[in-house]
C-alpha atoms as a PDB file:
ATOM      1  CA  UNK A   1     -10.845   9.111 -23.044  1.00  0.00           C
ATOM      2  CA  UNK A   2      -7.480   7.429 -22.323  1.00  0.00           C
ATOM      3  CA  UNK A   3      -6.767   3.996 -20.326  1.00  0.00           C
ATOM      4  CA  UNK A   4      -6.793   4.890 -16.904  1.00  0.00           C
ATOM      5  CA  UNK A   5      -4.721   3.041 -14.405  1.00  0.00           C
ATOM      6  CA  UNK A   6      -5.830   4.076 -10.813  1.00  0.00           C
ATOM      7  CA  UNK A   7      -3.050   3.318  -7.540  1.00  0.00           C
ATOM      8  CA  UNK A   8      -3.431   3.737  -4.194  1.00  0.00           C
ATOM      9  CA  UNK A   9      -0.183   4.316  -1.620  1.00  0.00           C
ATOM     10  CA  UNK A  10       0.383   2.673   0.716  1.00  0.00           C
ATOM     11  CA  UNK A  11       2.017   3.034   4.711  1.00  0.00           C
ATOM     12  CA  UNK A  12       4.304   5.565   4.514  1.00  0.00           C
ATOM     13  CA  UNK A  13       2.899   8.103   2.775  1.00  0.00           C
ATOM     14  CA  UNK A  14       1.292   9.747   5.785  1.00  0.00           C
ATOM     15  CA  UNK A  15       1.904  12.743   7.087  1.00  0.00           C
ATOM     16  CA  UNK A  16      -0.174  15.356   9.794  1.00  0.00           C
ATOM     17  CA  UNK A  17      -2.474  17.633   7.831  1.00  0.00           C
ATOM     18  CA  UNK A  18      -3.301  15.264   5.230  1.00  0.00           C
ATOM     19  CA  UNK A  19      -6.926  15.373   3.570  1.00  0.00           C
ATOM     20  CA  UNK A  20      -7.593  19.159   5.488  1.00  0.00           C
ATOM     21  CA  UNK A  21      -8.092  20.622   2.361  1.00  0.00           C
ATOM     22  CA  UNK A  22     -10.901  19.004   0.483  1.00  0.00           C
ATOM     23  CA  UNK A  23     -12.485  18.673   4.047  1.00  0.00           C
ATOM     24  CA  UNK A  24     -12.676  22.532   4.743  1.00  0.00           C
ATOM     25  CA  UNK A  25     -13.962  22.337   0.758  1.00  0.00           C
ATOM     26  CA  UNK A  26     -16.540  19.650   0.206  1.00  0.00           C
ATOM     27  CA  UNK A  27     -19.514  18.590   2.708  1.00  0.00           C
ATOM     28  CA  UNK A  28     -19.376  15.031   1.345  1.00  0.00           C
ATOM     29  CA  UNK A  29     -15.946  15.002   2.446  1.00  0.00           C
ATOM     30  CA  UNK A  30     -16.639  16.164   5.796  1.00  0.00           C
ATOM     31  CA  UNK A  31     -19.040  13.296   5.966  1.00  0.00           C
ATOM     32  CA  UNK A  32     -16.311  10.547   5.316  1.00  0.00           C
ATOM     33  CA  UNK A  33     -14.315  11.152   7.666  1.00  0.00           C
ATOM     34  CA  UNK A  34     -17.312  11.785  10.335  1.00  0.00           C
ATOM     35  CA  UNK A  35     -18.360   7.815   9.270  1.00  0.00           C
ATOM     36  CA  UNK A  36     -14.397   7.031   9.862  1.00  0.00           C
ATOM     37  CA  UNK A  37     -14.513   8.282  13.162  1.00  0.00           C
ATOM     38  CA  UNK A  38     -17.975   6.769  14.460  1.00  0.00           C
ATOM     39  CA  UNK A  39     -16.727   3.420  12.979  1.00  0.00           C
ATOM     40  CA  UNK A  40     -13.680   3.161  14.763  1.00  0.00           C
ATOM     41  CA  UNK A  41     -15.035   5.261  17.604  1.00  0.00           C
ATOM     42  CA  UNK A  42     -12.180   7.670  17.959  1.00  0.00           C
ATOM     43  CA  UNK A  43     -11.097  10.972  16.418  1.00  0.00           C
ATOM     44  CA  UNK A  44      -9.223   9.673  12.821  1.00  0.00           C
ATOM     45  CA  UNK A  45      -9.857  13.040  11.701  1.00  0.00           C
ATOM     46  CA  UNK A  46      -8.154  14.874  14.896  1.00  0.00           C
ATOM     47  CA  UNK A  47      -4.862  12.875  13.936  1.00  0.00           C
ATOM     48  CA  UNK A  48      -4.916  13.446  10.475  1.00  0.00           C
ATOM     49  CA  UNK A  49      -5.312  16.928  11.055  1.00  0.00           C
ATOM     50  CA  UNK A  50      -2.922  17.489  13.848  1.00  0.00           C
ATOM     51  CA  UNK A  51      -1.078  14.603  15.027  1.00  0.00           C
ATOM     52  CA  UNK A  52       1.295  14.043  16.894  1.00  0.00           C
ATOM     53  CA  UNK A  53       3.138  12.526  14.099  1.00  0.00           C
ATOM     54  CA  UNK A  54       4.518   9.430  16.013  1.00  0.00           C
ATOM     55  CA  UNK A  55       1.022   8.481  16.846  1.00  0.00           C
ATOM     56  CA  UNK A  56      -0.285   8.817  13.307  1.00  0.00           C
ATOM     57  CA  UNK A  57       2.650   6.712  12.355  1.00  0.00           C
ATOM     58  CA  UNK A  58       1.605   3.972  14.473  1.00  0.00           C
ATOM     59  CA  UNK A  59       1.034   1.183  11.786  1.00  0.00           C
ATOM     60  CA  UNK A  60      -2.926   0.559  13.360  1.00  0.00           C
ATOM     61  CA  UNK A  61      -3.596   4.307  13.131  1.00  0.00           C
ATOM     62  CA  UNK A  62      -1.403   5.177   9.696  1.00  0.00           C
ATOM     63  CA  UNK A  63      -3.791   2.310   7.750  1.00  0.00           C
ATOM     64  CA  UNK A  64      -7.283   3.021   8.336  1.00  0.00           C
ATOM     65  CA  UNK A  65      -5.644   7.085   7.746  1.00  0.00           C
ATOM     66  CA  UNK A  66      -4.284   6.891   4.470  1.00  0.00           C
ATOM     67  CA  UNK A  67      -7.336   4.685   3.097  1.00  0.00           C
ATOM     68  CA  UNK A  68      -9.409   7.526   3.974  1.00  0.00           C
ATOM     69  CA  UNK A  69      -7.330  10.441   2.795  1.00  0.00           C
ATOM     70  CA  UNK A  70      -6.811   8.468  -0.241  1.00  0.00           C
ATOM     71  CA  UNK A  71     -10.472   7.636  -0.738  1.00  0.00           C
ATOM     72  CA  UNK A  72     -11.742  10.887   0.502  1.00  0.00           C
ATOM     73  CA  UNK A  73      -9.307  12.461  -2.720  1.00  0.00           C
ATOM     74  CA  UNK A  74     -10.709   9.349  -4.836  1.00  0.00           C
ATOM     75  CA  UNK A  75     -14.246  10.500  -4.407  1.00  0.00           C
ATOM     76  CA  UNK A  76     -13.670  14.117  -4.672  1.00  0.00           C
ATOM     77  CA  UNK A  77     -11.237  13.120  -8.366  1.00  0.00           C
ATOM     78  CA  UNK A  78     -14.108  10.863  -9.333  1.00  0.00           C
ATOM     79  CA  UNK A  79     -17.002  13.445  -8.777  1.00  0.00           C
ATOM     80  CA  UNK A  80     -15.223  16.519 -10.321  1.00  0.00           C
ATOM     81  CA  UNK A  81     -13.559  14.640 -13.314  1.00  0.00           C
ATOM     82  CA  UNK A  82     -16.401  11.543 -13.524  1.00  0.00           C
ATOM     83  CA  UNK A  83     -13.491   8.617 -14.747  1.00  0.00           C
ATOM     84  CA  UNK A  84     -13.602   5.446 -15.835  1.00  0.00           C
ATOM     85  CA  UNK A  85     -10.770   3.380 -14.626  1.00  0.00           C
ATOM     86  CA  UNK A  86      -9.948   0.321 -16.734  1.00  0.00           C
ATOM     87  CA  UNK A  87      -7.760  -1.150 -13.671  1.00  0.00           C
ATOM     88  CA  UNK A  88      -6.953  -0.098 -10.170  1.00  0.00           C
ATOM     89  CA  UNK A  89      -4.223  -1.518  -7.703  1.00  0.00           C
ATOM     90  CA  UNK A  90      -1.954  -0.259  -4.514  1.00  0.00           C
ATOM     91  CA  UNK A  91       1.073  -0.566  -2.448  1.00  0.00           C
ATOM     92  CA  UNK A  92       0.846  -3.522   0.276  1.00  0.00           C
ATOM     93  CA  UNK A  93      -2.154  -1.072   2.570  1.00  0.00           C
ATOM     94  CA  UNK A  94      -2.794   0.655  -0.783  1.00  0.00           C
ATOM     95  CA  UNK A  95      -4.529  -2.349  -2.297  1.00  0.00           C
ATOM     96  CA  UNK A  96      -7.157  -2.225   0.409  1.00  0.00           C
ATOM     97  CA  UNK A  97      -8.165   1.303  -0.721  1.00  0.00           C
ATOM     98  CA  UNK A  98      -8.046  -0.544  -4.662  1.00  0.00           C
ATOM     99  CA  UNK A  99     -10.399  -2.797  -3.571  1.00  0.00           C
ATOM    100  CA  UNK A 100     -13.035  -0.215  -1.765  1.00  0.00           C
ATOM    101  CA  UNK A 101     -12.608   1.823  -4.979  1.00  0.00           C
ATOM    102  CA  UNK A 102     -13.764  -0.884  -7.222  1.00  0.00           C
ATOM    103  CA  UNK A 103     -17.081  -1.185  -5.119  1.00  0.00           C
ATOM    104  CA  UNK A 104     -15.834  -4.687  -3.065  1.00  0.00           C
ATOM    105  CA  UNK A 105     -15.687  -3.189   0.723  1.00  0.00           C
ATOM    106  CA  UNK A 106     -17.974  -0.781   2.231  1.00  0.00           C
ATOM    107  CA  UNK A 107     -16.307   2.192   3.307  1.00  0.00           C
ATOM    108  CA  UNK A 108     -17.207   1.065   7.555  1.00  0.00           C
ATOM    109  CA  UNK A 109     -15.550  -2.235   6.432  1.00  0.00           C
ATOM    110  CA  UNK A 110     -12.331  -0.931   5.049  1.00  0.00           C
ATOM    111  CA  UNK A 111     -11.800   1.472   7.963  1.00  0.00           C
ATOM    112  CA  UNK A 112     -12.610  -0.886  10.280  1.00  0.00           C
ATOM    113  CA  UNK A 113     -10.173  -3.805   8.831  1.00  0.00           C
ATOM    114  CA  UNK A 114      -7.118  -1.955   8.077  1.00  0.00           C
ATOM    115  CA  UNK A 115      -7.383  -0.454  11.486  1.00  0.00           C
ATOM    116  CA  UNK A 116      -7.484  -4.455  12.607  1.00  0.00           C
ATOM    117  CA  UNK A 117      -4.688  -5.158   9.975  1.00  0.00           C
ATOM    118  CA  UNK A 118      -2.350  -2.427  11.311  1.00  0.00           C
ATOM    119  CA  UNK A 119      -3.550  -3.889  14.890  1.00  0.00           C
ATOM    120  CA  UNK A 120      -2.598  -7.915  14.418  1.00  0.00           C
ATOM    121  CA  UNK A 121       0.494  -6.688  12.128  1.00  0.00           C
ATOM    122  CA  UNK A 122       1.808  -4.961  15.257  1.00  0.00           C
ATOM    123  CA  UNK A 123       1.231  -7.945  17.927  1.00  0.00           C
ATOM    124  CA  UNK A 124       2.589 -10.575  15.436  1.00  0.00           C
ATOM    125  CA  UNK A 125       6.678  -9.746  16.322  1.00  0.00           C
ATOM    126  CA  UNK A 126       7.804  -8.767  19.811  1.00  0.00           C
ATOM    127  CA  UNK A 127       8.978  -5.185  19.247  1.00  0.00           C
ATOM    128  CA  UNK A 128      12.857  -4.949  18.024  1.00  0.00           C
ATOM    129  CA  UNK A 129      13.036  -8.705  17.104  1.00  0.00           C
ATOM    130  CA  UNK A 130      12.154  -7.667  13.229  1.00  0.00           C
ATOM    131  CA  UNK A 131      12.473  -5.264  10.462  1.00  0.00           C
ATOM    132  CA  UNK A 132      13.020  -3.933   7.143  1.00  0.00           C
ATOM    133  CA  UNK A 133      15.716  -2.207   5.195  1.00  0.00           C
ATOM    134  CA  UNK A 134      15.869  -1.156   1.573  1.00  0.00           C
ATOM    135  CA  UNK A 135      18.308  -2.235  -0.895  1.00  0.00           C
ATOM    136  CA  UNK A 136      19.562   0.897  -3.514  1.00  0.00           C
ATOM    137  CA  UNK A 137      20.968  -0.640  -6.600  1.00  0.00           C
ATOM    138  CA  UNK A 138      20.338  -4.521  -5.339  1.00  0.00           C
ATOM    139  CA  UNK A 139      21.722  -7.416  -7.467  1.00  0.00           C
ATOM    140  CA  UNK A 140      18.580  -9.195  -6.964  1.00  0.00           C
ATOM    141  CA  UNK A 141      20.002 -12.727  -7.463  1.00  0.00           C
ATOM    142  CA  UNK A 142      22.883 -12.295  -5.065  1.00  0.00           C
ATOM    143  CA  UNK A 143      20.561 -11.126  -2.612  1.00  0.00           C
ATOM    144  CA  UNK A 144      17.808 -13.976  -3.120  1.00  0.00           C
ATOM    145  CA  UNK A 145      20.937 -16.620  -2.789  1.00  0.00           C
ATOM    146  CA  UNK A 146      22.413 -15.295   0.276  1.00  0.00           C
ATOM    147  CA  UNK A 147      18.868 -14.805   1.836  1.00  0.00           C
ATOM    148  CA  UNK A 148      18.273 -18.158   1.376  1.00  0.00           C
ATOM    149  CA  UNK A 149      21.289 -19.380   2.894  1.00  0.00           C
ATOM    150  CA  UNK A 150      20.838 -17.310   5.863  1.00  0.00           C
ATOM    151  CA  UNK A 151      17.790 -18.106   6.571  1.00  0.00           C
ATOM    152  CA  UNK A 152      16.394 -20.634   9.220  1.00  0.00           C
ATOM    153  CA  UNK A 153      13.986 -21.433  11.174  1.00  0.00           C
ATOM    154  CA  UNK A 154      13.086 -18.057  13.767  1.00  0.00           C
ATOM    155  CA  UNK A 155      16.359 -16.528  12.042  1.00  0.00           C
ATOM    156  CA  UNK A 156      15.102 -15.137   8.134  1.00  0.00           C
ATOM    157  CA  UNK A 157      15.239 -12.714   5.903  1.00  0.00           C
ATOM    158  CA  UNK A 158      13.787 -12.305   2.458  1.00  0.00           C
ATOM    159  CA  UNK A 159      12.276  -9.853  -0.179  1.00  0.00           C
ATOM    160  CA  UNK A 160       9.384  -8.001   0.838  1.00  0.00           C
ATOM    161  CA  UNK A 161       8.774  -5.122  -1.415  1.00  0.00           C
ATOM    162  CA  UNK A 162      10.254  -5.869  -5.633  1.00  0.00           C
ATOM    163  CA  UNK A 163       9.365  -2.162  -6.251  1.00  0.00           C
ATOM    164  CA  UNK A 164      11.529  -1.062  -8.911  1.00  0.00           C
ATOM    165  CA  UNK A 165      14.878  -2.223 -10.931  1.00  0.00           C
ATOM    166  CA  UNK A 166      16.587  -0.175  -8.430  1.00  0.00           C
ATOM    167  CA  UNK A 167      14.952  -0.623  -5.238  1.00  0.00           C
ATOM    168  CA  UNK A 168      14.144  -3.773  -3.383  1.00  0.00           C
ATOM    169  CA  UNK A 169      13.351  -4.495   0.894  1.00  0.00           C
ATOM    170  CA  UNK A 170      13.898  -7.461   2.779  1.00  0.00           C
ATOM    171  CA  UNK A 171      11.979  -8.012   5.486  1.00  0.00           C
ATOM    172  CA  UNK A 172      12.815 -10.911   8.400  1.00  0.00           C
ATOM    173  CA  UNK A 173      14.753 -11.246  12.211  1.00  0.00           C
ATOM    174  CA  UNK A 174      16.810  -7.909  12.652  1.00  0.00           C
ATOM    175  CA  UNK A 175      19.904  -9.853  13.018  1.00  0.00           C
ATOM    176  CA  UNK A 176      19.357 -11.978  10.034  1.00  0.00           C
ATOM    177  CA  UNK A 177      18.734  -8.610   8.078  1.00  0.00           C
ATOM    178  CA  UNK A 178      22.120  -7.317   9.253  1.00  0.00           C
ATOM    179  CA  UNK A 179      24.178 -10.291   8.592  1.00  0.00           C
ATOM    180  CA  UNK A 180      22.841 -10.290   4.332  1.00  0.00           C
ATOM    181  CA  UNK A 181      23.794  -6.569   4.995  1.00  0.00           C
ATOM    182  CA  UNK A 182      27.413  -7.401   5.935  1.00  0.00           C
ATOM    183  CA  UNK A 183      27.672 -10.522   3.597  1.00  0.00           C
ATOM    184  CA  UNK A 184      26.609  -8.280   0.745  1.00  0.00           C
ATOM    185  CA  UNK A 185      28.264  -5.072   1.462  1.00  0.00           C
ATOM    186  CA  UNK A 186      30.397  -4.286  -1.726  1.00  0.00           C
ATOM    187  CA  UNK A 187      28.546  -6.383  -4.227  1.00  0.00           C
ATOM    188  CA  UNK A 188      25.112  -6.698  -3.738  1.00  0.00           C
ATOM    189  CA  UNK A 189      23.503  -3.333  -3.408  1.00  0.00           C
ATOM    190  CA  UNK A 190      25.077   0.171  -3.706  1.00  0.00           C
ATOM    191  CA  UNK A 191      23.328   1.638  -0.564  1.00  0.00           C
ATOM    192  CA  UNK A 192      21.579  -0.025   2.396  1.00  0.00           C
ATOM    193  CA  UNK A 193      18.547   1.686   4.355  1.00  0.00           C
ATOM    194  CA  UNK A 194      17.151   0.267   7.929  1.00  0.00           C
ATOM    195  CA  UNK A 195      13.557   0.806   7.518  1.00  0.00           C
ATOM    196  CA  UNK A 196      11.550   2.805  10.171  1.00  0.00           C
ATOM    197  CA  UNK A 197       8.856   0.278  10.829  1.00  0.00           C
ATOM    198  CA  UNK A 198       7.545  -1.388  13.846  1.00  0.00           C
ATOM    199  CA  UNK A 199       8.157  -5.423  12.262  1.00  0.00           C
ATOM    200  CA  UNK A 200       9.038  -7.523   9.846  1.00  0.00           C
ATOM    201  CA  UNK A 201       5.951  -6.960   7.106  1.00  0.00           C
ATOM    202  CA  UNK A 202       5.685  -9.074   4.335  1.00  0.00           C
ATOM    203  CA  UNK A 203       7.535 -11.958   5.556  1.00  0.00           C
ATOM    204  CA  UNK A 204       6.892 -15.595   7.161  1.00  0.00           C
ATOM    205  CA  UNK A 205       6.700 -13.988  10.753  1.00  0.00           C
ATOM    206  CA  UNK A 206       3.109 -12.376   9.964  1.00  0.00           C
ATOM    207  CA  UNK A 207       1.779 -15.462   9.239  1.00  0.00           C
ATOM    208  CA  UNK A 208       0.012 -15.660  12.434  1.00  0.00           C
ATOM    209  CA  UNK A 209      -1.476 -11.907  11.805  1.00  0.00           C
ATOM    210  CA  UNK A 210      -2.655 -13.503   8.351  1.00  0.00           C
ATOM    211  CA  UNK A 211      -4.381 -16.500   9.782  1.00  0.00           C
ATOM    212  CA  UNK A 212      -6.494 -13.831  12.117  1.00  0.00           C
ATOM    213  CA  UNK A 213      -6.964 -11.508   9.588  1.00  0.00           C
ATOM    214  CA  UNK A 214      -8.478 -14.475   7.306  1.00  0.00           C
ATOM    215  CA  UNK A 215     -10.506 -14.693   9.830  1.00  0.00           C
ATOM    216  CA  UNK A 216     -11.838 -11.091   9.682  1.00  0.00           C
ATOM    217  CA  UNK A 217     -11.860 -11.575   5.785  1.00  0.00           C
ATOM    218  CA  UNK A 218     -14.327 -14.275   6.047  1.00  0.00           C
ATOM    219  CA  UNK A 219     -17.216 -12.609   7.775  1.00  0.00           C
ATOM    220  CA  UNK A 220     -17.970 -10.005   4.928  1.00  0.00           C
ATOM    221  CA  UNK A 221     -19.329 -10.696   1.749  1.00  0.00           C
ATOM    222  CA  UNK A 222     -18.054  -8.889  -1.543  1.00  0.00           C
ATOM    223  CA  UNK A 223     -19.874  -7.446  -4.589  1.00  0.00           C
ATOM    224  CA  UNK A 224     -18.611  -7.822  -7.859  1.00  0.00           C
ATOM    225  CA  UNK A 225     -15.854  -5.681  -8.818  1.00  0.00           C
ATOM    226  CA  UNK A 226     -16.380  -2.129 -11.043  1.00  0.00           C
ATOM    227  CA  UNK A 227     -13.105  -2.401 -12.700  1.00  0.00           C
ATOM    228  CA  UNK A 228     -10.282  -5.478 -12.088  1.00  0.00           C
ATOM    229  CA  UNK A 229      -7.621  -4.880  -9.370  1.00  0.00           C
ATOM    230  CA  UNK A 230      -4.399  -5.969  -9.734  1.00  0.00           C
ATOM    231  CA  UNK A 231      -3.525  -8.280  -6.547  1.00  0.00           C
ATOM    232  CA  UNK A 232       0.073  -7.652  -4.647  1.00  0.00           C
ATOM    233  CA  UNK A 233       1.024 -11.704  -4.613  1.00  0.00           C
ATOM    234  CA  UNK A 234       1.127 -11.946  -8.262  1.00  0.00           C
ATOM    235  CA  UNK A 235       0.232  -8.632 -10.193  1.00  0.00           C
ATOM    236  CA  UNK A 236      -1.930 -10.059 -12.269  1.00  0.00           C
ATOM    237  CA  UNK A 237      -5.155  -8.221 -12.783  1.00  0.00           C
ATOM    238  CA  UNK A 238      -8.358 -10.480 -10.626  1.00  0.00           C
ATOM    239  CA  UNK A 239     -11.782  -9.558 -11.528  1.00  0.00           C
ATOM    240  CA  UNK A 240     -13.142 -12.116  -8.936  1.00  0.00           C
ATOM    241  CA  UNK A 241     -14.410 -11.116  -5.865  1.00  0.00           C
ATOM    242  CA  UNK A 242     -14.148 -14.756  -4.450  1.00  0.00           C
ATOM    243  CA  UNK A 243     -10.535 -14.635  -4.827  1.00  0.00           C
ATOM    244  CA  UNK A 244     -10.251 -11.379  -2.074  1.00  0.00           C
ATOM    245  CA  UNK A 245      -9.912 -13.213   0.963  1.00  0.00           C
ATOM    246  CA  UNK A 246      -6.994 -15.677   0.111  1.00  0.00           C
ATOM    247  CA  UNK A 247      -4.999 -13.147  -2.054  1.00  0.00           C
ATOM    248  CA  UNK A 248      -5.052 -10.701   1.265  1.00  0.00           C
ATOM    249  CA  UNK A 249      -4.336 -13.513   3.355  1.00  0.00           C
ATOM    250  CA  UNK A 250      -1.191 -14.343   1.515  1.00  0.00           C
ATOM    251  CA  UNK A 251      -0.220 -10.316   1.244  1.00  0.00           C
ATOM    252  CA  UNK A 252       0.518 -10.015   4.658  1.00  0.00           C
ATOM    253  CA  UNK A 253       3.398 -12.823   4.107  1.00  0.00           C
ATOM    254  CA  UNK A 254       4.394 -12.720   0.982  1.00  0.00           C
ATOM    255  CA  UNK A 255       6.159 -10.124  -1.258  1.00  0.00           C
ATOM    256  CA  UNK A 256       4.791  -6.871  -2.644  1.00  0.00           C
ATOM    257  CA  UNK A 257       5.425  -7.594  -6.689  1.00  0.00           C
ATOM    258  CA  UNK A 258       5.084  -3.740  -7.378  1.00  0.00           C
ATOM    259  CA  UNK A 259       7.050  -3.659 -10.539  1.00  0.00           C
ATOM    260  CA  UNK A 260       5.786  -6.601 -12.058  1.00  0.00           C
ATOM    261  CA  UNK A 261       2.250  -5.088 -10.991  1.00  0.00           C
ATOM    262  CA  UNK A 262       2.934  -1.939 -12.823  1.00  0.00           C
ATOM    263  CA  UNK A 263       4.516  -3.730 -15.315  1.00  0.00           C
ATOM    264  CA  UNK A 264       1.782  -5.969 -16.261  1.00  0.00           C
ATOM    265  CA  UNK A 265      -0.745  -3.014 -16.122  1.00  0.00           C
ATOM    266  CA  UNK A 266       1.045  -1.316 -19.347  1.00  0.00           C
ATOM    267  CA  UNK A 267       0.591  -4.654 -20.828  1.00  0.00           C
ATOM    268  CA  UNK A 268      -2.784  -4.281 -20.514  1.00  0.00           C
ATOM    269  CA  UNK A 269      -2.707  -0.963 -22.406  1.00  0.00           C
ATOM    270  CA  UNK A 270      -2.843   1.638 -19.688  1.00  0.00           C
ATOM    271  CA  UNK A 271      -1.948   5.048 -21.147  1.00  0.00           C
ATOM    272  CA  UNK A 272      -1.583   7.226 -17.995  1.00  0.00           C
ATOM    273  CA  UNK A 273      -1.484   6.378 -14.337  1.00  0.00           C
ATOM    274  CA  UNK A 274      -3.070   8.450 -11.593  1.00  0.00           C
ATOM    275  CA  UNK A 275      -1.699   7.791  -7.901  1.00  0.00           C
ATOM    276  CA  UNK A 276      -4.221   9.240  -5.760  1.00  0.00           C
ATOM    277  CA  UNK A 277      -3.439   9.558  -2.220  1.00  0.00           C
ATOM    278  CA  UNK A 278      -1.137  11.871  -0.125  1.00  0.00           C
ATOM    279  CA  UNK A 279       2.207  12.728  -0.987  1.00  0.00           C
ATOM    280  CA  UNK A 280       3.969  11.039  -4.456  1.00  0.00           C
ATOM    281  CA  UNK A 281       5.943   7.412  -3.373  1.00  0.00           C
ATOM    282  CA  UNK A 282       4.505   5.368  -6.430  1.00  0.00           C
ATOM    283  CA  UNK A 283       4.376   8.593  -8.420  1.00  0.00           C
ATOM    284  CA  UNK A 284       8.322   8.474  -8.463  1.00  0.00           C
ATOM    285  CA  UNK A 285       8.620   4.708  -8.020  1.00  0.00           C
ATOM    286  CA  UNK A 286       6.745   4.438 -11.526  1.00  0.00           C
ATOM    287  CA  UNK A 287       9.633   6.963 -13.334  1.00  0.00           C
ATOM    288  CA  UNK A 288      12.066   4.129 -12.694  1.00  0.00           C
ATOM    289  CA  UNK A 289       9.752   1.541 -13.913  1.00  0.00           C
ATOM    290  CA  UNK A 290       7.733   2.796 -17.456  1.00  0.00           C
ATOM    291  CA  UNK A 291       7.681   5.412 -19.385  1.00  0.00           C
ATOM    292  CA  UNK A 292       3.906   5.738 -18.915  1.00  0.00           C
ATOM    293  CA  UNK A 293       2.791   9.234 -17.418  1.00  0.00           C
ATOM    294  CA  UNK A 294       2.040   9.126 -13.691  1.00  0.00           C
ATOM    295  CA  UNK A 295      -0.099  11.709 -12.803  1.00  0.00           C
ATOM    296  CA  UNK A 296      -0.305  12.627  -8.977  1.00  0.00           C
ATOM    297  CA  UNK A 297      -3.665  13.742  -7.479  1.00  0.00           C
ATOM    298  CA  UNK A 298      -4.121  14.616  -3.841  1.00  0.00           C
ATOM    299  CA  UNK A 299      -5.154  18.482  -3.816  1.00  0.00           C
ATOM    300  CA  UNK A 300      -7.768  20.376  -5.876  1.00  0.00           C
ATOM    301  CA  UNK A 301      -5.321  22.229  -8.441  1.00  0.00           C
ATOM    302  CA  UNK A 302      -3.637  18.257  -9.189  1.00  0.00           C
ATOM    303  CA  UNK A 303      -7.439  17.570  -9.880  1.00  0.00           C
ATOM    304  CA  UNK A 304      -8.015  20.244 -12.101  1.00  0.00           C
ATOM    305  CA  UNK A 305      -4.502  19.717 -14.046  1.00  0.00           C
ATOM    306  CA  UNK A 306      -5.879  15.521 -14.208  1.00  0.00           C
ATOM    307  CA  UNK A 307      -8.867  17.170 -15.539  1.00  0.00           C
ATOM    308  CA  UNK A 308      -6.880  18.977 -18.494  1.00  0.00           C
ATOM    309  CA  UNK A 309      -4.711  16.377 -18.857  1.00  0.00           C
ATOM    310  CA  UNK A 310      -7.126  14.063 -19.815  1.00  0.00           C
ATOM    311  CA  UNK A 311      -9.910  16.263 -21.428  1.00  0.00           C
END
């Protein structure tokens, strides 16, 4: 069997009529997102299924969501195919569902926190006062320096997501964001996008968010791990359980070191990646980072094709 690296998307990914499939197919499937809904008391199934799609995208109903699609394909991948993974690891949200799929949350606790994540990420920034764009082609050190001399105290901006050699988001005060725009227009970046998020994620102003969610963190207690998972701050694989709650506190502030995450995982001798979860974001973020197969899995033929693919 090869080295299996297993990663979960993150927010984003969503869309309405995810998971439908392997619930009409599989009664254990059915039963996980029955437990979603009686945990957060409200129909998480109903807005996977049909939406409206601005509600699903609402970042306290789009977390707990694509955990459970993701884990709901997870199980189904894991029954059908029985792996092994020798590391897992997601994108920001995405290393939530890591962390249930190496045996450290319960599923209730998962659903329940990343619904209270999306929750305190929302209430930490008056709405319009921050954001995020992407950077196409950045020049990463021009944009570090002339984040740093923008910033200031209530008025920042600064990398929030390294995910690739080609693609980088800053995350801070809208204005802030705008002026590095303007200062780097022509030799900093070959494209910028304005992110369609509701705040500034990743960045000094959820630091308030983190202290409650720390809060959350530290009334649950967490099993060893099944397999290590690879930790957004540094992206360097943790196999202790005790160090959950402070590297999730400092996620929600800090950057998302996706390529150095993926990077290090080939350096442990991973031989094909499988991104399970809907739609394929780290699927074709990983092309521009190894060379290492990504496989994507989300509906039954992708399982049967991981299946023959690693057979």
């Amino acid at each position: 069997m090869k080295k299996i690296g297993v990663v979960f998307p993150g927010q984003g990914s969503q869309y309405v009529g995810m998971g439908k499939e392997l619930y009409d197919r599989f009664g254990y499937v059915r039963e996980l997102f029955g437990s979603a809904d009686k945990a957060l008391d409200f129909s998480l199934s109903g807005l996977c299924f049909n939406g409206p799609a601005d509600v699903l995208g609402k970042t306290f109903n789009t977390q707990p969501a694509v955990l459970l699609v993701s884990h709901a394909v997870w199980t189904v991948l894991n029954r059908e195919v029985k792996l092994t993974p020798s590391v897992f690891a997601g994108h920001s949200l995405g290393e939530y569902t890591a962390l249930l799929a190496a045996g450290v949350f319960s599923f209730d606790d998962a659903i329940r926190l990343t619904r209270k994540r999306g929750l305190l990420m929302e209430e930490a920034c008056p709405a319009g006062l921050g954001g995020m764009v992407a950077l196409i082609g950045p020049v990463r050190e021009k944009v570090e320096e002339v984040c740093r001399s923008v910033s200031r105290e209530g008025y920042v901006a600064h990398p929030a997501n390294l995910n690739s050699p080609d693609q980088l988001v800053l995350s801070g005060t809208t204005e802030a964001l705008k002026e590095v725009v303007e200062r780097l227009k022509g030799q900093g970046y070959k494209k910028a996008v304005f992110l369609n998020v509701s705040g500034p994620f990743h960045s000094v102003l959820m630091k308030p968010a983190a202290a409650a969610l720390k809060e959350e963190l530290g009334r649950l207690s967490f099993p060893p791990m099944s397999a290590p998972v690879v930790p957004n701050v540094d992206g360097v694989p943790n196999r202790e359980s005790g160090r959950v709650v402070d590297l999730l506190f400092r996620q929600m502030f800090s950057p998302v070191l996706w390529e150095q995450s993926v990077r290090n995982m080939c350096g442990e001798g991973i031989e094909v990646f499988l991104e399970v979860g809907p739609q394929k974001v780290l699927t074709n973020m990983m092309k521009r980072i190894t060379d290492i197969p990504c496989l994507h899995v989300e509906t039954m033929e992708e399982i049967e094709a991981v299946r023959g693919a690693l057979s």
